[in-house]
Protein backbone atom coordinates (compact mmCIF):
# COMPACT_ATOMS: atom_id res chain seq x y z
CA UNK A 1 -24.25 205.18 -66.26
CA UNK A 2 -22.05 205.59 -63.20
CA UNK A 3 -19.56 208.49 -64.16
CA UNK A 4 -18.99 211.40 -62.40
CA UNK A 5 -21.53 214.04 -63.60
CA UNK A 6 -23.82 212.33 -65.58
CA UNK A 7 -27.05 213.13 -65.62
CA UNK A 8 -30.55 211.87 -66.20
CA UNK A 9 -32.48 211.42 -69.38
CA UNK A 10 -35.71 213.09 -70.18
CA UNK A 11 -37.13 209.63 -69.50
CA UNK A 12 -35.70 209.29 -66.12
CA UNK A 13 -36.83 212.58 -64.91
CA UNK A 14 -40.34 212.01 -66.06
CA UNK A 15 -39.97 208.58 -63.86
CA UNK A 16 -38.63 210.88 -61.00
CA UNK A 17 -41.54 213.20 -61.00
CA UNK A 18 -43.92 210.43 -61.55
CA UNK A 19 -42.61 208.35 -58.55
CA UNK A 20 -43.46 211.68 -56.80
CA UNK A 21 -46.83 211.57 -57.38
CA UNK A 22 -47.88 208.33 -57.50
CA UNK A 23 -48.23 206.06 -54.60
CA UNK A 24 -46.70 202.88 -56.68
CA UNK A 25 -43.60 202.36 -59.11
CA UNK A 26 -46.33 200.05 -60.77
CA UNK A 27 -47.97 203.63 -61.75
CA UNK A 28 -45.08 205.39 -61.72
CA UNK A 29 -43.73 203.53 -64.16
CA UNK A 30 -46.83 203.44 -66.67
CA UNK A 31 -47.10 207.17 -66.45
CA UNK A 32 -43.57 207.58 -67.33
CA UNK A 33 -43.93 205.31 -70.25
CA UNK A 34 -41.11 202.97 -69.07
CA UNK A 35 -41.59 199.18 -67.94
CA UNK A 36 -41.91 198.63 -64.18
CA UNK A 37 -38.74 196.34 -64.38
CA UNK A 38 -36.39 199.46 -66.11
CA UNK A 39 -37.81 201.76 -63.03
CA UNK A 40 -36.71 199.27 -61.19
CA UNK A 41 -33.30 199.17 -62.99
CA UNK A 42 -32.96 202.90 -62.33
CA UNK A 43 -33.54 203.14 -59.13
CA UNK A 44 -30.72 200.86 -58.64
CA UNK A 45 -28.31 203.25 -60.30
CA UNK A 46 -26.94 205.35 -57.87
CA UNK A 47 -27.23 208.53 -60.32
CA UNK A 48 -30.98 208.21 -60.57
CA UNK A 49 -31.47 207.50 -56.88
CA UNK A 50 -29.51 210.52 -55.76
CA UNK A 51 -31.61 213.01 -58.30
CA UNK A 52 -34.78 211.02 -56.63
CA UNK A 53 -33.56 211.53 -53.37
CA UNK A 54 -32.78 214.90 -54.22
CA UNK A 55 -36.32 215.47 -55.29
CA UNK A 56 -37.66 213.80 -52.41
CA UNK A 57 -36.32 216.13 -50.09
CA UNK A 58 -37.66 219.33 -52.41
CA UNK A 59 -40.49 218.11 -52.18
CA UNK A 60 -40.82 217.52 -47.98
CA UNK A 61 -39.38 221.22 -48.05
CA UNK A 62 -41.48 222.61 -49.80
CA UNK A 63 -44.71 220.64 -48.25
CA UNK A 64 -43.47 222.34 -44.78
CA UNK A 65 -42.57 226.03 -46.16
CA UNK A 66 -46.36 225.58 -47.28
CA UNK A 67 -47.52 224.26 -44.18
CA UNK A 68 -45.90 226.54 -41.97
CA UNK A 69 -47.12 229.85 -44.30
CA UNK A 70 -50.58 228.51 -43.45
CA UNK A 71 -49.52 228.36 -39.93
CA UNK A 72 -50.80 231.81 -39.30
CA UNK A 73 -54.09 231.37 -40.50
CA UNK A 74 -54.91 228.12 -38.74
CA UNK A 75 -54.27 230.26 -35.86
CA UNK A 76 -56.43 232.86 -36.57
CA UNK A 77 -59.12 230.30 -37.63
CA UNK A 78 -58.91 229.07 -34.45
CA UNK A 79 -58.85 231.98 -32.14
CA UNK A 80 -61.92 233.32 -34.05
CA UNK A 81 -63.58 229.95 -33.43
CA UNK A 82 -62.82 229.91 -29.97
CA UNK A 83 -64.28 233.58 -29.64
CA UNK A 84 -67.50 233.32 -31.24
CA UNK A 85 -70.33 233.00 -28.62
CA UNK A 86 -72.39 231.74 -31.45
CA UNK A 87 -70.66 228.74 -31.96
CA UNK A 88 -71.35 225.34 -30.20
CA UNK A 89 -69.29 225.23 -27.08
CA UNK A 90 -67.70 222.31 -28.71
CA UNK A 91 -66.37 223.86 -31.12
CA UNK A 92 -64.98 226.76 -29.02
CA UNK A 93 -63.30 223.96 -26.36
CA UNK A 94 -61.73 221.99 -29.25
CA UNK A 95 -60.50 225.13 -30.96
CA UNK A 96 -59.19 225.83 -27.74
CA UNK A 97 -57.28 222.46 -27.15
CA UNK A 98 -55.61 222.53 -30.31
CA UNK A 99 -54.10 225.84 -29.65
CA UNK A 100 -52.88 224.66 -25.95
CA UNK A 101 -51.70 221.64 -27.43
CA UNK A 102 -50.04 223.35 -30.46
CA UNK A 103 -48.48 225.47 -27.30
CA UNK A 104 -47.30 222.82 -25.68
CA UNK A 105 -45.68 220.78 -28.67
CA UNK A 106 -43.89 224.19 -29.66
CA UNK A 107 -42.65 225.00 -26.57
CA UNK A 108 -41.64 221.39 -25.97
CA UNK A 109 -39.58 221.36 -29.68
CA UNK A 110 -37.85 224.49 -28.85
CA UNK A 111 -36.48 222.43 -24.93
CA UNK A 112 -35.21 220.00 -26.97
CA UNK A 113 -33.66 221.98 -29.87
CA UNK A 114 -31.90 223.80 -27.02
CA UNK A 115 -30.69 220.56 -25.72
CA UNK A 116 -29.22 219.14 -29.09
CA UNK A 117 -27.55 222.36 -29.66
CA UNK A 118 -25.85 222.36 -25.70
CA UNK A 119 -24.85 218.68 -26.59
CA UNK A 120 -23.76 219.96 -30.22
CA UNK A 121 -21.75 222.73 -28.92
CA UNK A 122 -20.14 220.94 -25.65
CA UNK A 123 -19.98 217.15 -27.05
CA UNK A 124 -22.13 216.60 -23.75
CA UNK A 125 -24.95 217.99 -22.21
CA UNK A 126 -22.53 220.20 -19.79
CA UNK A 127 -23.59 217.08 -16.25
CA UNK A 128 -21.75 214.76 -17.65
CA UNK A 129 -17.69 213.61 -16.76
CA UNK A 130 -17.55 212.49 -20.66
């Protein structure tokens, strides 16, 4: 099962989207209905690993494009918390922090993907003789 565009059983993507959501191939493997020892096997096969790996990263997209839509919320959540005079003055300093330190960390990310991208572009970071 190493040829050039083969693809996966039925039974081998139900293992794929079970080693997805389960924090074992123990469980994995008993919710696909296949021994531990042939998930094992499969994940060995380099057609099975690269539709898990595949998978994988869908999955970590996804997980941020849903993260980041809820960005703007969390935000508002926040503000509002650090506005209301009614609410403990805890609240309204930690509400606070977070959004200075979400500031910070953003501002910080975008330095440093401005940085990769001058090394990137010049094959140096434009100080160096190399």
């Amino acid at each position: 099962m190493s040829g050039h565009g083969e693809k996966l059983t039925r039974k081998q993507e139900q293992a794929v989207a079970a080693l997805l959501s389960h924090p074992t191939i123990s469980a994995a493997a008993a919710d696909a209905g296949v021994s531990e020892s042939t998930l094992r096997r499969w994940m060995e096969n380099d057609v099975f690993d690269a539709a898990y790996s595949t998978a994988r990263a869908q999955l970590v997209t996804d997980t941020v494009s849903a993260i980041q839509r809820s960005a703007t919320c969390a935000v508002l959540t926040l503000h509002a918390i650090m506005e209301d005079t009614e609410a403990p003055a805890s609240a309204r300093v930690a509400a606070a922090r977070t959004v200075l330190d979400l500031a910070i960390q953003s501002a910080l990310e975008a330095r440093i993907g401005a940085l990769e991208a001058a090394v990137n572009s010049n094959g140096n970071c434009g100080r160096c003789a190399v």
